[in-house]
Structures are given as structure tokens and as C-alpha cells.
N, C-alpha and C. Protein backbone atom coordinates (compact mmCIF):
# COMPACT_ATOMS: atom_id res chain seq x y z
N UNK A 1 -12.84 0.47 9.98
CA UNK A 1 -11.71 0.16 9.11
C UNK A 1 -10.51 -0.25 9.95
N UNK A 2 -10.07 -1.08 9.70
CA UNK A 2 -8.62 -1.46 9.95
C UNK A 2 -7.30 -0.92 10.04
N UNK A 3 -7.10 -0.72 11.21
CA UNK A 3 -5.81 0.38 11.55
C UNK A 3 -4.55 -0.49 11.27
N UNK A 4 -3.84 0.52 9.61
CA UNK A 4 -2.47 0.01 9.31
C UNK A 4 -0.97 0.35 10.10
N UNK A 5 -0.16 0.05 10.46
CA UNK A 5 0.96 0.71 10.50
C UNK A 5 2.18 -0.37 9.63
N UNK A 6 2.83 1.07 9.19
CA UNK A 6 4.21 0.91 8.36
C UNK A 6 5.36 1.42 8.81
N UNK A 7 6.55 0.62 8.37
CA UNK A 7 7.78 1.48 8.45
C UNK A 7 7.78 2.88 8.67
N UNK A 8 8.65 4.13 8.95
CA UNK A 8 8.69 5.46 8.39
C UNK A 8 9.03 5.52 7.11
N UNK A 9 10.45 5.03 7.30
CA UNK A 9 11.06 4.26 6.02
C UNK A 9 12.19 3.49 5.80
N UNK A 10 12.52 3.21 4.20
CA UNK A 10 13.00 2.14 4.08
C UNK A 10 14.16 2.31 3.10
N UNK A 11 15.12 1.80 2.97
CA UNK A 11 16.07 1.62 2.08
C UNK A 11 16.57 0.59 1.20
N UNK A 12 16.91 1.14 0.21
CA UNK A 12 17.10 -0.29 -0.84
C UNK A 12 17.84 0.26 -2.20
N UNK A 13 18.88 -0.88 -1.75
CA UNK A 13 19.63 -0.78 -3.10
C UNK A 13 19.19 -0.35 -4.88
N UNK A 14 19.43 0.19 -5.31
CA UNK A 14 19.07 0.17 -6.84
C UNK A 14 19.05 -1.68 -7.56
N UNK A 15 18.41 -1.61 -8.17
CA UNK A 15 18.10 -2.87 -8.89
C UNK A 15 17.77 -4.27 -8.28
N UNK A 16 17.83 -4.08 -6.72
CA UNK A 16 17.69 -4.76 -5.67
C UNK A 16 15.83 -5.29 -5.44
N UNK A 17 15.58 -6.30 -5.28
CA UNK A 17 13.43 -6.03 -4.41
C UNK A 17 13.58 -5.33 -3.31
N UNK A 18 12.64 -4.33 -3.64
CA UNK A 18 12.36 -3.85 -1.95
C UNK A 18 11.38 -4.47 -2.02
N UNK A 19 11.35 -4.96 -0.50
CA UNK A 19 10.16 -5.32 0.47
C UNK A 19 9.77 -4.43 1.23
N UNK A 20 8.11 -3.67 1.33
CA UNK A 20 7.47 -2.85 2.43
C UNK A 20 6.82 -3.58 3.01
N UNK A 21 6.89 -3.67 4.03
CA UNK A 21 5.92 -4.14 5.43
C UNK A 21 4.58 -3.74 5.39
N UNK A 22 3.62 -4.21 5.75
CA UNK A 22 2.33 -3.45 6.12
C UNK A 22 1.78 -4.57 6.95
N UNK A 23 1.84 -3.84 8.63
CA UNK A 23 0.35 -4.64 9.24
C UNK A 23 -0.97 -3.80 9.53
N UNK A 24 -1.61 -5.23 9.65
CA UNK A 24 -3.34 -4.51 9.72
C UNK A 24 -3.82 -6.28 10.41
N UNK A 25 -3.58 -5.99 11.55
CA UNK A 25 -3.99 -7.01 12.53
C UNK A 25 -5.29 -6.81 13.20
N UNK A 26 -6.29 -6.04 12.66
CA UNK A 26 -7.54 -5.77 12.79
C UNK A 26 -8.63 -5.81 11.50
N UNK A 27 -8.19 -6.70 10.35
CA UNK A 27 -8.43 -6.51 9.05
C UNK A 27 -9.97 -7.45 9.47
N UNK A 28 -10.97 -6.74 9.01
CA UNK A 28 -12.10 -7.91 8.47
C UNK A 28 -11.90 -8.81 7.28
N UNK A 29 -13.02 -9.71 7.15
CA UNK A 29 -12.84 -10.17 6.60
C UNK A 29 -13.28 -9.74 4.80
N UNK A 30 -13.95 -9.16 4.66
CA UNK A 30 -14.14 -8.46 3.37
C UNK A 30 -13.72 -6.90 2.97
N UNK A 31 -12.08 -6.49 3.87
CA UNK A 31 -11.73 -5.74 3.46
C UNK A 31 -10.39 -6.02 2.50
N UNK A 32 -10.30 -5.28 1.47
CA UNK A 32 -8.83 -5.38 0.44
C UNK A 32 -7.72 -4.02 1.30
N UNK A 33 -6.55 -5.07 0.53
CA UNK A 33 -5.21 -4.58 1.28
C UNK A 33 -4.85 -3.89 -0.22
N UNK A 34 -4.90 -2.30 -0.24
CA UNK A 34 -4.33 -1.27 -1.44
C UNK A 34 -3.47 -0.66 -0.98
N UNK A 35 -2.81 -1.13 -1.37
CA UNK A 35 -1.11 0.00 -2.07
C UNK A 35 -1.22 0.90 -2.97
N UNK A 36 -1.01 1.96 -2.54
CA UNK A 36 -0.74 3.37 -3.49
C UNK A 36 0.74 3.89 -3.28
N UNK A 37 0.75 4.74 -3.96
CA UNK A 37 2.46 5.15 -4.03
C UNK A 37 2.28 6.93 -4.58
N UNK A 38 2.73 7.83 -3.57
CA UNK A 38 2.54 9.36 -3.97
C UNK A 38 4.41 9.70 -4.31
N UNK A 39 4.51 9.91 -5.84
CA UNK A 39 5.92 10.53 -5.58
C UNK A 39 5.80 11.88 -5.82
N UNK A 40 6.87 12.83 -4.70
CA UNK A 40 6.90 14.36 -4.72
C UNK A 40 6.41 14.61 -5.53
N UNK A 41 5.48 15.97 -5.51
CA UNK A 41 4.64 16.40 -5.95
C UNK A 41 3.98 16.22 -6.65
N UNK A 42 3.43 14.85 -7.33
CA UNK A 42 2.22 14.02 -7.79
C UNK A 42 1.35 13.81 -7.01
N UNK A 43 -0.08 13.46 -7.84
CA UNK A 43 -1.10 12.98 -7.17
C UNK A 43 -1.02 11.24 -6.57
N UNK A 44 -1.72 10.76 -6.09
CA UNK A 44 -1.58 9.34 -5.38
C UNK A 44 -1.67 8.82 -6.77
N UNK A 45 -1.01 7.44 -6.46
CA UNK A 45 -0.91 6.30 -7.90
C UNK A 45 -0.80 5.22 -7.20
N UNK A 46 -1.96 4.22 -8.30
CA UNK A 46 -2.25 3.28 -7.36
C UNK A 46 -1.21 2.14 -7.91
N UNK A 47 -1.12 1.46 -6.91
CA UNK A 47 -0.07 0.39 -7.33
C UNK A 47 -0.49 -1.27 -7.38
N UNK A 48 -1.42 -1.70 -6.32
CA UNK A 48 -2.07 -3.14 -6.16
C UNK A 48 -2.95 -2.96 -5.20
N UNK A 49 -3.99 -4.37 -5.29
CA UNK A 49 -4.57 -4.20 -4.18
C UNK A 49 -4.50 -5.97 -3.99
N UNK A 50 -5.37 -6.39 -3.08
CA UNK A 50 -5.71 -7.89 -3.12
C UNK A 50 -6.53 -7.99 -1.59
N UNK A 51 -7.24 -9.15 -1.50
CA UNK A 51 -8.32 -10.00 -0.58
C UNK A 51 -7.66 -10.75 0.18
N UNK A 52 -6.97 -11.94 -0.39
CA UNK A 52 -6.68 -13.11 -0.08
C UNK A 52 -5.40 -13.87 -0.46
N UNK A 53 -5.28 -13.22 -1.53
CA UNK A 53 -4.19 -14.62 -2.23
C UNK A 53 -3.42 -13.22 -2.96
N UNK A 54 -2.37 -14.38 -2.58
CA UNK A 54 -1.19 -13.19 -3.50
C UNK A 54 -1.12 -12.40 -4.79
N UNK A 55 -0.97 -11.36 -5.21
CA UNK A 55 -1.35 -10.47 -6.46
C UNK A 55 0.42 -10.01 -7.37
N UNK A 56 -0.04 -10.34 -8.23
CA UNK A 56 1.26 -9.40 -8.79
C UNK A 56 0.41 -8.99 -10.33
N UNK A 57 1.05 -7.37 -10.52
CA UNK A 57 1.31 -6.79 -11.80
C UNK A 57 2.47 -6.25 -12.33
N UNK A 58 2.35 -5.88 -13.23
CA UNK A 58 3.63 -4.96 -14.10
C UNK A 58 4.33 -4.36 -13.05
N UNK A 59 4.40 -3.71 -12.24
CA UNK A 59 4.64 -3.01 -10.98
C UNK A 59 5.39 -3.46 -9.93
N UNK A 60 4.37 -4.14 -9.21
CA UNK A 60 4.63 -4.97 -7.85
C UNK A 60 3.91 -6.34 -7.73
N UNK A 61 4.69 -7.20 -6.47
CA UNK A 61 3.61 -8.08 -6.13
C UNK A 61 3.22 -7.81 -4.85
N UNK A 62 1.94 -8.24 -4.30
CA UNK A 62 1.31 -8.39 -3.20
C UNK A 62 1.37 -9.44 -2.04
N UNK A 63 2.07 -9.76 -0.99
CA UNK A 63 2.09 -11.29 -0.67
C UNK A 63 1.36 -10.70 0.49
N UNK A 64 0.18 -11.88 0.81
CA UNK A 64 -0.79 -11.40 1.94
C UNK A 64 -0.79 -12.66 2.85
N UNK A 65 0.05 -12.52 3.90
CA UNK A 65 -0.09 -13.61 5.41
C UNK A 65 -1.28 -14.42 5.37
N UNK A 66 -1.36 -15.71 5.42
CA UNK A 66 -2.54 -16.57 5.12
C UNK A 66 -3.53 -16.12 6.30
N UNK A 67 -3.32 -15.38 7.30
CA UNK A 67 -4.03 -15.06 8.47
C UNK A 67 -4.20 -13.62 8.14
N UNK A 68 -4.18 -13.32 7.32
CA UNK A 68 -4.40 -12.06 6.68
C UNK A 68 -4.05 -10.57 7.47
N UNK A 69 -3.51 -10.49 8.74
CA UNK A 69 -2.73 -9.76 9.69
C UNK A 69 -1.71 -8.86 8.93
N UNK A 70 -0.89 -9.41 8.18
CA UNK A 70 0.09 -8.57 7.30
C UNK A 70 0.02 -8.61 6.00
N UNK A 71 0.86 -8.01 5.10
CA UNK A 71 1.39 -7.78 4.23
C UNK A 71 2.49 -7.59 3.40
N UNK A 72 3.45 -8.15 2.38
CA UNK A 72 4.22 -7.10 2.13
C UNK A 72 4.17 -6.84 0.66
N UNK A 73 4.62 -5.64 0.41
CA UNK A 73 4.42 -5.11 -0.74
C UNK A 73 5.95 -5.22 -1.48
N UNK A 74 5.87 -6.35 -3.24
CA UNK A 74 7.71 -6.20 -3.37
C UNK A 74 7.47 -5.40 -4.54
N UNK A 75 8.60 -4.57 -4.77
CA UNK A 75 9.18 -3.83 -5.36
C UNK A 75 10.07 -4.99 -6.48
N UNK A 76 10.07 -5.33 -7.47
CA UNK A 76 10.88 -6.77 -7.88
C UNK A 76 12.46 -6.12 -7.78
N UNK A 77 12.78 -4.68 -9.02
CA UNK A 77 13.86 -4.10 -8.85
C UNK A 77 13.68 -2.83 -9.09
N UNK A 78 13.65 -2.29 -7.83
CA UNK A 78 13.12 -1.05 -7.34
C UNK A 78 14.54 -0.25 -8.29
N UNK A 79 14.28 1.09 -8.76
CA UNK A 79 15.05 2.09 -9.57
C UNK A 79 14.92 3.63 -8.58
N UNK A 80 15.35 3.98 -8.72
CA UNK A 80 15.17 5.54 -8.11
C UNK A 80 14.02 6.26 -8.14
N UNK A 81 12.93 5.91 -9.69
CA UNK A 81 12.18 5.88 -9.81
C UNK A 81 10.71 5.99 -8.77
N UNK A 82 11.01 4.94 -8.14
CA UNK A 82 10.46 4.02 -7.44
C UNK A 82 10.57 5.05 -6.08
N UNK A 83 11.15 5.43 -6.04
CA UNK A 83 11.19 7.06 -4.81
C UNK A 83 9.85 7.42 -4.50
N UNK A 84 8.98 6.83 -3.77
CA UNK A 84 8.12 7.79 -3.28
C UNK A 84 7.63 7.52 -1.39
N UNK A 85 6.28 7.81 -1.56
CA UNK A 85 6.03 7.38 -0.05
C UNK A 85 4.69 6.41 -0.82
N UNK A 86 4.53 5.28 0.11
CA UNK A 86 3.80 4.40 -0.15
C UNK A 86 2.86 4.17 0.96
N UNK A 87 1.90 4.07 0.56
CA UNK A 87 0.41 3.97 1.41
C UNK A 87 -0.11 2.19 1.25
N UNK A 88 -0.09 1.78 2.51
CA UNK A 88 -1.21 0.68 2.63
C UNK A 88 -2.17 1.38 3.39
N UNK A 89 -3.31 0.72 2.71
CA UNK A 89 -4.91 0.91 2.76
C UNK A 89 -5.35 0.20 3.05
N UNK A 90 -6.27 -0.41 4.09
CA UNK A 90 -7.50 -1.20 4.28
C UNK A 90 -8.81 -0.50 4.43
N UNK A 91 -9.48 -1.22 3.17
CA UNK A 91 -11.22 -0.78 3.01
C UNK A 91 -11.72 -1.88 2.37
N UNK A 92 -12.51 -1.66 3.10
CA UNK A 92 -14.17 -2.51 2.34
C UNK A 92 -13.91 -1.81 0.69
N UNK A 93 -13.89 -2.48 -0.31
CA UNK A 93 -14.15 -2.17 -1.86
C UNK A 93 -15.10 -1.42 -2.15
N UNK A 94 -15.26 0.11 -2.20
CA UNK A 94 -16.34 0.48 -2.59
C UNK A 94 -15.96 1.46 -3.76
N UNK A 95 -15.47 0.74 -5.04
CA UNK A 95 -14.93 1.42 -6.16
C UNK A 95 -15.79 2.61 -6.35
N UNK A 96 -16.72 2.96 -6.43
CA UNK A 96 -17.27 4.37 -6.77
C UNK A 96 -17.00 5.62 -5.95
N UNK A 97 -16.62 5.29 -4.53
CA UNK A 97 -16.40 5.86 -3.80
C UNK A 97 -14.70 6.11 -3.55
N UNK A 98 -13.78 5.17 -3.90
CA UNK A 98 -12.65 5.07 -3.74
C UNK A 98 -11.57 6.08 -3.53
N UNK A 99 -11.72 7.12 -4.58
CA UNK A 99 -10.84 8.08 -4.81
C UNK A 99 -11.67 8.73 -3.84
N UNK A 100 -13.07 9.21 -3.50
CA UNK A 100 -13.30 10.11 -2.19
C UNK A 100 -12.14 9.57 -1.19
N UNK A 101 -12.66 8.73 -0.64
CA UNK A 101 -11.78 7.49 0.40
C UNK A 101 -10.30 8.38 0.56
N UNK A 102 -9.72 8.03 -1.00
CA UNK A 102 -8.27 8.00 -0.77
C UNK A 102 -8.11 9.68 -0.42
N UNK A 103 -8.65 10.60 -1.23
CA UNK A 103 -8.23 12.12 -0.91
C UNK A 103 -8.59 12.13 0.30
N UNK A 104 -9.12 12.04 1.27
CA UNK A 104 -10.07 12.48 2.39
C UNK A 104 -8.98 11.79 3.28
N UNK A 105 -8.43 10.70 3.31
CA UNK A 105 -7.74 9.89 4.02
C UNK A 105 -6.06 10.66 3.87
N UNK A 106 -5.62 11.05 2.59
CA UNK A 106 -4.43 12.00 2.04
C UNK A 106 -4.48 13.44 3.37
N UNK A 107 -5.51 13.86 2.73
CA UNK A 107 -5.98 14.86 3.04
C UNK A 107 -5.12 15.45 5.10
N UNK A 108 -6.31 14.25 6.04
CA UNK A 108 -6.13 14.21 6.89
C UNK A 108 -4.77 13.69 7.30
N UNK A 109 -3.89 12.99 6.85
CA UNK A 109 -2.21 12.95 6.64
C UNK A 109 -1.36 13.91 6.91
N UNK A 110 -1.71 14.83 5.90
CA UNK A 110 -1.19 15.75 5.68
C UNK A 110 -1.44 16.84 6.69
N UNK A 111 -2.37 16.69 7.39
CA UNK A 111 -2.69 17.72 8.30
C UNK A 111 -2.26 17.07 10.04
N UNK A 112 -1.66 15.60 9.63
CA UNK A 112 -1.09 15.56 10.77
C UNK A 112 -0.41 15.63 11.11
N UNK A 113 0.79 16.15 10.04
CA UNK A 113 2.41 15.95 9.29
C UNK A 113 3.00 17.48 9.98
């Protein structure tokens, strides 16, 4: 799997886009770039994912470097709301398995924290 690094963190005006960074300059080629978002004391919530080409939902959009190396994740107008810690992910798609993935990956985070 593809080793991400991100900001620690980031700041941003109320009603403003945040932009998060994410590289993964070791990405294969059939792995997806997922964004999740944990706010205090909730479970993970997923926010986007994408392959190749840029993604947007209700939420966020996805813009993915045509060399597929980075990422960034926008926030259109981030609210206070919007307060959490945010996870980029690179994995191979293996939806049945996914949520193992993500706790196990949480998991070990947290135990490095």
C-alpha cells in the first residue's frame, strides 16, 4: 500500500474552501485515494474516494494530480462543523473488506499517538 503523508494541520476561515493536501507518491496504479473524516468522539465518516479523475459530492470534491502522486481534498465552505481530523487512504478497493481496513488502520494510529 501506498505511504500517505498530510499536513498535522490546517486552518480555515468559516465559510471559506478548505483545501487538504494529501501525497501518496508511491500510489499504484489500481489503488483509490479515500477520504474519511473522524470528528471528536465519533466513529470514522467517510467523505470521497476516487481513481483517476476528479470526484465531487454533497460534501467535498476530490482533485487528483494527473500523475496521480497527490491529492487535494476541498472543503467548498467549510463551517465549524467541518472540525475534525481527516484521513487520506490509499487501497486497492476491496469493499467487503473496507471497514476491517479502516478500523485496523484507526486502530494502529491511535496506538502511535
Amino acid at each position: 500500500d501506498a505511504k500517505t503523508t498530510q499536513p498535522t494541520s490546517m486552518d480555515c476561515a468559516e465559510g471559506r474552501a478548505a483545501n487538504l493536501p494529501c501525497n501518496h507518491s508511491t500510489i499504484g496504479g489500481n489503488e483509490y485515494i479515500h477520504w474519511y473524516r473522524q470528528i471528536h468522539s465519533q466513529g470514522p465518516q467517510y467523505v470521497i474516494h476516487g481513481l483517476k479523475n476528479n470526484e465531487t459530492n454533497a460534501m467535498a470534491s476530490l482533485i487528483i494530480t494527473e500523475d496521480r502522486k497527490s491529492s487535494t481534498l476541498i472543503l467548498p465552505h467549510a463551517t465549524l462543523r467541518d472540525t475534525a481530523v481527516y484521513y487520506c487512504i490509499v487501497r486497492v478497493a476491496h469493499w467487503d473488506r473496507w471497514e476491517l481496513y479502516l478500523l485496523m488502520w484507526l486502530r494502529n494510529m491511535i496506538k502511535g499517538l
